[in-house]
Protein backbone atom coordinates (compact mmCIF):
# COMPACT_ATOMS: atom_id res chain seq x y z
CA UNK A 1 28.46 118.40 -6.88
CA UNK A 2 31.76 118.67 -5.60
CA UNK A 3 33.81 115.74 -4.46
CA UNK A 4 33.74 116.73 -0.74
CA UNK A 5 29.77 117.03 -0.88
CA UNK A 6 29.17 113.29 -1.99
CA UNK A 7 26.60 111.80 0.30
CA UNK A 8 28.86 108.91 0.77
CA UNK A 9 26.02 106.88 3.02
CA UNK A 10 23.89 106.40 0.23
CA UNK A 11 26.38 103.94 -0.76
CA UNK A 12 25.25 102.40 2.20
CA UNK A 13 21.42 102.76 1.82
CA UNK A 14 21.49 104.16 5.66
CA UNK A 15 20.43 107.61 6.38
CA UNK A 16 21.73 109.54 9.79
CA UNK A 17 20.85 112.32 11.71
CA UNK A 18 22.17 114.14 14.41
CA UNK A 19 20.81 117.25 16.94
CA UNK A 20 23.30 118.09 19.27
CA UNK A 21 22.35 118.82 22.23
CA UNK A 22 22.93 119.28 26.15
CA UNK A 23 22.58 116.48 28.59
CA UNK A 24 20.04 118.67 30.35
CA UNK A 25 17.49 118.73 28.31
CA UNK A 26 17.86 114.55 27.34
CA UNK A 27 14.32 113.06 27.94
CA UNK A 28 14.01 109.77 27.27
CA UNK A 29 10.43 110.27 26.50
CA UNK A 30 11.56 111.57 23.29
CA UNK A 31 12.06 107.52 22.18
CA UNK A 32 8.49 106.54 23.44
CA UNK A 33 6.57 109.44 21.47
CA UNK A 34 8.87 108.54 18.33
CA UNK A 35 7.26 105.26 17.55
CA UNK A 36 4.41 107.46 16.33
CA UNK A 37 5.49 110.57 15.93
CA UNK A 38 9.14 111.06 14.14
CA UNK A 39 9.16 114.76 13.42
CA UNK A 40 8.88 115.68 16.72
CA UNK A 41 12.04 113.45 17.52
CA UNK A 42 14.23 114.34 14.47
CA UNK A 43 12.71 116.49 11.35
CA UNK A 44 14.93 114.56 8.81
CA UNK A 45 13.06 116.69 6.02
CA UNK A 46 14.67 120.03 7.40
CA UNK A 47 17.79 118.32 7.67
CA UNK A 48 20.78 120.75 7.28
CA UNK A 49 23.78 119.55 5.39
CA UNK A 50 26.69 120.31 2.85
CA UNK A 51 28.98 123.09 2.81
CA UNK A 52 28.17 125.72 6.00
CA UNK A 53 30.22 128.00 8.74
CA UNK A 54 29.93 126.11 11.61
CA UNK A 55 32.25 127.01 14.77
CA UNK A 56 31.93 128.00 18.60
CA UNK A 57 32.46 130.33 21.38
CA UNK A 58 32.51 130.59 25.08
CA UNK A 59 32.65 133.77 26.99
CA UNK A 60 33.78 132.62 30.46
CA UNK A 61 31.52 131.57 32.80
CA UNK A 62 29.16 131.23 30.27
CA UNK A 63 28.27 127.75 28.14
CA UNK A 64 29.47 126.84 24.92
CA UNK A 65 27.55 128.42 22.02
CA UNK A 66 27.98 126.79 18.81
CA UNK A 67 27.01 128.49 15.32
CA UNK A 68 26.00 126.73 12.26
CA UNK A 69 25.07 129.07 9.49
CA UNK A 70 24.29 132.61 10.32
CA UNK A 71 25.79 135.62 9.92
CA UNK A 72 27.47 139.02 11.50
CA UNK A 73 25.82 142.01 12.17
CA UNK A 74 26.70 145.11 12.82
CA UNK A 75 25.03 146.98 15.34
CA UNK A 76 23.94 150.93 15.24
CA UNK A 77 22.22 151.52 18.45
CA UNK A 78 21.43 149.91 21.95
CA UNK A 79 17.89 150.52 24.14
CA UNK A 80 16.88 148.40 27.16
CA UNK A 81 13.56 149.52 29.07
CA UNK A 82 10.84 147.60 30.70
CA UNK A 83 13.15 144.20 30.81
CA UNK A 84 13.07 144.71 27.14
CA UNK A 85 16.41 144.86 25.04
CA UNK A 86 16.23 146.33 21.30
CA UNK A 87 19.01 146.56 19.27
CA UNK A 88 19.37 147.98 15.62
CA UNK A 89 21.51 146.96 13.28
CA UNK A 90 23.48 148.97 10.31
CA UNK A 91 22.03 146.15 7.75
CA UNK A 92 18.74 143.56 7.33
CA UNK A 93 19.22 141.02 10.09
CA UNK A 94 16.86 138.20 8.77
CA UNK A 95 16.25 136.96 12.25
CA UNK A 96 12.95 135.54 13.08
CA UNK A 97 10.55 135.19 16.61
CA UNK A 98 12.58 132.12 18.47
CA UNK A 99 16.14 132.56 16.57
CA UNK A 100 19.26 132.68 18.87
CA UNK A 101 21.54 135.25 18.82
CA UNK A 102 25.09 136.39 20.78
CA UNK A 103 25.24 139.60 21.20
CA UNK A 104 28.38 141.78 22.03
CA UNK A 105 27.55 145.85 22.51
CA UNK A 106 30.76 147.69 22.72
CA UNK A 107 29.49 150.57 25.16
CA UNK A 108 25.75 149.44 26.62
CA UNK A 109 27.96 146.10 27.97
CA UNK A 110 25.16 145.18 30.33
CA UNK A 111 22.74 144.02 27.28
CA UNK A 112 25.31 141.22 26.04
CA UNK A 113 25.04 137.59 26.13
CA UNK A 114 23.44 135.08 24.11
CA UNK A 115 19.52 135.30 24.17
CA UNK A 116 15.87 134.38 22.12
CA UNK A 117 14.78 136.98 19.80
CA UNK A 118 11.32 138.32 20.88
CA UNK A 119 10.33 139.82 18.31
CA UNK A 120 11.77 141.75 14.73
CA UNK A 121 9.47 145.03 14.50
CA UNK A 122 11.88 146.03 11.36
CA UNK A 123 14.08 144.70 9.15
CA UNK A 124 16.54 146.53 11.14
CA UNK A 125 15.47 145.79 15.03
CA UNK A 126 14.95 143.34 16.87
CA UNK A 127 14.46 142.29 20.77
CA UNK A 128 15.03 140.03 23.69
CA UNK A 129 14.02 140.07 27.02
CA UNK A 130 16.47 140.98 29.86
CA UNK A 131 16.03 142.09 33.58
CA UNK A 132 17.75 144.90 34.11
CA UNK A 133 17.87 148.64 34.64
CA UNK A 134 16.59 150.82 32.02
CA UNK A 135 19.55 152.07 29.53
CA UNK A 136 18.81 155.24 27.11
CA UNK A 137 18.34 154.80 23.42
CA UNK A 138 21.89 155.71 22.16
CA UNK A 139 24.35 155.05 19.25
CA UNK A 140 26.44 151.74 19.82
CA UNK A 141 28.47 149.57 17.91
CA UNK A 142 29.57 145.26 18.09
CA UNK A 143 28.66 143.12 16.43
CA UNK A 144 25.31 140.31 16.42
CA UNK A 145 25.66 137.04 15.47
CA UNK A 146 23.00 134.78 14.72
CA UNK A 147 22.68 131.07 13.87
CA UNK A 148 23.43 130.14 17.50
CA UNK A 149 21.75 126.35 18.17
CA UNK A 150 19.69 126.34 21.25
CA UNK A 151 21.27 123.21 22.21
CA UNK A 152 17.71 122.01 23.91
CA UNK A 153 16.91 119.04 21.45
CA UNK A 154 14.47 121.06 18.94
CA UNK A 155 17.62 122.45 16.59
CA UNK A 156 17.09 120.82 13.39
CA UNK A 157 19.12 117.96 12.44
CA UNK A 158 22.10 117.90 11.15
CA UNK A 159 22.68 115.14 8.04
CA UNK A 160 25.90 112.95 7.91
CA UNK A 161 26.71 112.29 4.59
CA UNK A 162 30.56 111.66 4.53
CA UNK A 163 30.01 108.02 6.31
CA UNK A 164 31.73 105.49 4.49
CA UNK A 165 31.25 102.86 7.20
CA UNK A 166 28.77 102.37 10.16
CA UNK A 167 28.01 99.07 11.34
CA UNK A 168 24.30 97.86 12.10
CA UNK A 169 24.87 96.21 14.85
CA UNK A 170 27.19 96.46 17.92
CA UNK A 171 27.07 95.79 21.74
CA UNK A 172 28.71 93.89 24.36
CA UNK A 173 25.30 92.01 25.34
CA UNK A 174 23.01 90.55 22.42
CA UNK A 175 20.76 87.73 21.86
CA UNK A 176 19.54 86.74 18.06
CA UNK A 177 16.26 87.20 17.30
CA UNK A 178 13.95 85.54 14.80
CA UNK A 179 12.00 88.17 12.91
CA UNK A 180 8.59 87.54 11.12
CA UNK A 181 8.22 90.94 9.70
CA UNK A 182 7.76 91.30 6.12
CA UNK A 183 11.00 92.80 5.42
CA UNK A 184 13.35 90.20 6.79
CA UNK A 185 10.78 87.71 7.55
CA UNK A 186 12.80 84.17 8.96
CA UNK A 187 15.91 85.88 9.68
CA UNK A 188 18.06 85.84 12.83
CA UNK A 189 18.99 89.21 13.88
CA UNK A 190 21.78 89.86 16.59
CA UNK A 191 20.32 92.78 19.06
CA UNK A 192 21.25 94.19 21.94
CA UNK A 193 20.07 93.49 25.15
CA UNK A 194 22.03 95.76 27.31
CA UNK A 195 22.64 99.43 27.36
CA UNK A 196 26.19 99.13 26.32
CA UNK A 197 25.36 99.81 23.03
CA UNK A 198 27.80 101.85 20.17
CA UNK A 199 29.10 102.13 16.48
CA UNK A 200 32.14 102.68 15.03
CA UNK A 201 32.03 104.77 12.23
CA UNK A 202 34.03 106.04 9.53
CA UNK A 203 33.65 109.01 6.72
CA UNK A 204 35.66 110.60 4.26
CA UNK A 205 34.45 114.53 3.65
CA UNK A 206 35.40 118.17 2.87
CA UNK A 207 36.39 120.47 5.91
CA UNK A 208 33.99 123.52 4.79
CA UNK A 209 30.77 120.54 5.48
CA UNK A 210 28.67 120.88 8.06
CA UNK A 211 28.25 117.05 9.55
CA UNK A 212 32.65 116.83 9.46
CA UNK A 213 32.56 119.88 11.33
CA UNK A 214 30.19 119.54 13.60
CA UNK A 215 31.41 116.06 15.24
CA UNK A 216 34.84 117.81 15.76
CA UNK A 217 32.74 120.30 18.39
CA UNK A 218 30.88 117.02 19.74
CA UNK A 219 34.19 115.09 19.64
CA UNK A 220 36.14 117.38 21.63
CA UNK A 221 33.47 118.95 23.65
CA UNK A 222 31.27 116.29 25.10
CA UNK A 223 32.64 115.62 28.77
CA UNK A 224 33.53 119.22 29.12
CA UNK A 225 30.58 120.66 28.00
CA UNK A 226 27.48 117.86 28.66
CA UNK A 227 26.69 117.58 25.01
CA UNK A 228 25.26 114.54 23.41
CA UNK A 229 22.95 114.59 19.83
CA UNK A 230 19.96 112.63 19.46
CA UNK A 231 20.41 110.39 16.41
CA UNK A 232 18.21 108.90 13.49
CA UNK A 233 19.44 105.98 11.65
CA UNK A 234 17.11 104.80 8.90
CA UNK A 235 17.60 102.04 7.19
CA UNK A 236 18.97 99.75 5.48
CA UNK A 237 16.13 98.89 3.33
CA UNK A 238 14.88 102.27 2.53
CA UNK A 239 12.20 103.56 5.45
CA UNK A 240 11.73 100.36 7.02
CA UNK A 241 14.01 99.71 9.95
CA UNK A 242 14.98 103.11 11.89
CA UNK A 243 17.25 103.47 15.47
CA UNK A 244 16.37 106.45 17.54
CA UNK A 245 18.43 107.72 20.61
CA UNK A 246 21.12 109.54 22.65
CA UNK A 247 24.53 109.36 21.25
CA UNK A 248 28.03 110.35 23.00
CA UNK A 249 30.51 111.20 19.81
CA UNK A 250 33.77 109.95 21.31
CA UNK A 251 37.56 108.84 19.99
CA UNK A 252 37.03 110.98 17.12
CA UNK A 253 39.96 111.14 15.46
CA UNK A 254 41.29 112.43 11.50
CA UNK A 255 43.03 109.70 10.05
CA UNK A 256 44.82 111.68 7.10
CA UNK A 257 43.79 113.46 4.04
CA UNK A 258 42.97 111.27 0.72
CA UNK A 259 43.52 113.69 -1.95
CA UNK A 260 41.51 117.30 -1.09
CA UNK A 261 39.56 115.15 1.75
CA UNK A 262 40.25 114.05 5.14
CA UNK A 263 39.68 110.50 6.66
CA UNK A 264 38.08 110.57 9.73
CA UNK A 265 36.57 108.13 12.32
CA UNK A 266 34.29 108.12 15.84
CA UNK A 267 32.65 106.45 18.08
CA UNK A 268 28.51 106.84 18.42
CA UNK A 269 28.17 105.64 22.55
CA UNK A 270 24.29 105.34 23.28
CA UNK A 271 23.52 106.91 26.53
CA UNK A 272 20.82 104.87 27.59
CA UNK A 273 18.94 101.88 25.23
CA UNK A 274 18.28 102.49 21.60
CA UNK A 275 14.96 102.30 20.56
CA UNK A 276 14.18 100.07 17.03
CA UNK A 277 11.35 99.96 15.10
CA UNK A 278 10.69 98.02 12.25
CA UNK A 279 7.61 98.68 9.35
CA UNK A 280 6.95 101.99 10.36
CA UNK A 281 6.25 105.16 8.45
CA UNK A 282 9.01 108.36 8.60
């Protein structure tokens, strides 16, 4: 394993995840129903992480898409009928029912944008719904790229292992708290009682890995563009003691390089109370 894929934060016996996401689709519901039911707030087991392209676009008037992973296509031919776009490309796409795509025809223009595949009848095709008038089957060419995130909360998550520092504990409003669990039975806990509620973190990681790049995008984009990421702490303590919720990444800032690595460090805001749970099952 290379230096710059260390998974620094199991120093720290604390695991996080992060789905970005847009402030749109935020529901804190997502908290309640994760008590009992943690894959369907963050699948930590299809966790994406280590070395990956990860970047963004915006076409104007359009949101921000961001990529992690995927590829390039070329494509060979353009045909929109029945509200039904189908595009072939010159090579295997590997795109599945539900994958996002941006798509950028050179000639049949009107078929652009980022969409949902449909459906992949061949290796070669695929389709997308789109309203529009009826365009001829014809010879195109642009390009297809997939591994867009849908940005709607169900991405999967995305695992940050260059921390080298996050605190377990920091707000503006707490009150300790005697716990009789069987973990940390007797021992007074400092929690928050407000929603003013962040941590301070610090990591130390290659450029070419996913989690540095991705909280540049969040870092830089998250007034502008609405985005927050659920998060997943677990631990410390293995599996006992998790924090769920709905993270700004703010003041992120690179501090330097140490050797072939960079130095970097960010602020997780909460938007809205964290939700803790102690003794319970991932």
């Amino acid at each position: 394993m290379a230096a710059g894929d260390q998974n620094y934060a199991s120093v720290l016996d604390v695991r996080t995840y992060l789905v970005p996401m847009r402030t749109a689709y935020m529901n804190f519901d997502d908290l309640a129903t994760a008590r009992t039911n943690l894959s369907g707030f963050v699948n930590a087991s299809q966790a994406i992480k280590g070395p990956m392209v990860v970047d963004y676009e915006q076409t104007a008037g359009s949101p921000l898409d961001i990529f992690v992973g995927g590829k390039t296509l070329t494509i060979s031919n353009v045909a929109l009928a029945s509200n039904v776009v189908t595009i072939t490309t010159s090579a295997a796409h590997g795109l599945a029912v539900d994958d996002r795509v941006k798509v950028k025809a050179t000639t049949a223009t009107a078929v652009n944008g980022t969409f949902t595949v449909k459906a992949a009848p061949t290796t070669t095709t695929f389709t997308y719904d789109l309203a529009g008038s009826n365009i001829a089957s014809a010879a195109d060419t642009g390009t297809v790229r997939s591994g867009v995130l849908k940005l709607d909360g169900t991405d999967k998550p995305i695992q940050v292992l260059s921390l080298t520092g996050i605190p377990l504990q920091s707000s503006t409003s707490t009150e300790n708290v005697k716990t009789l669990d069987a973990v940390a039975a007797g021992a007074d806990i400092a929690m928050a009682t407000g929603n003013s509620f962040s941590y301070s973190v610090n990591g130390l990681t290659a450029r070419k890995n996913v989690d540095w790049k991705l909280l540049t995008i969040l870092g830089s984009k998250n007034a502008a563009e609405g985005l927050v990421a659920k998060i997943l702490r677990v631990g410390p303590g293995g599996d006992k003691e998790k924090k769920l919720g709905f993270v700004w990444v703010t003041n992120f800032q690179e501090q330097g390089e140490a050797g072939a690595l960079d130095k970097w460090s960010a602020t997780f805001t909460f938007n809205g109370p964290p939700e803790t749970i102690f003794d319970n099952a991932v």
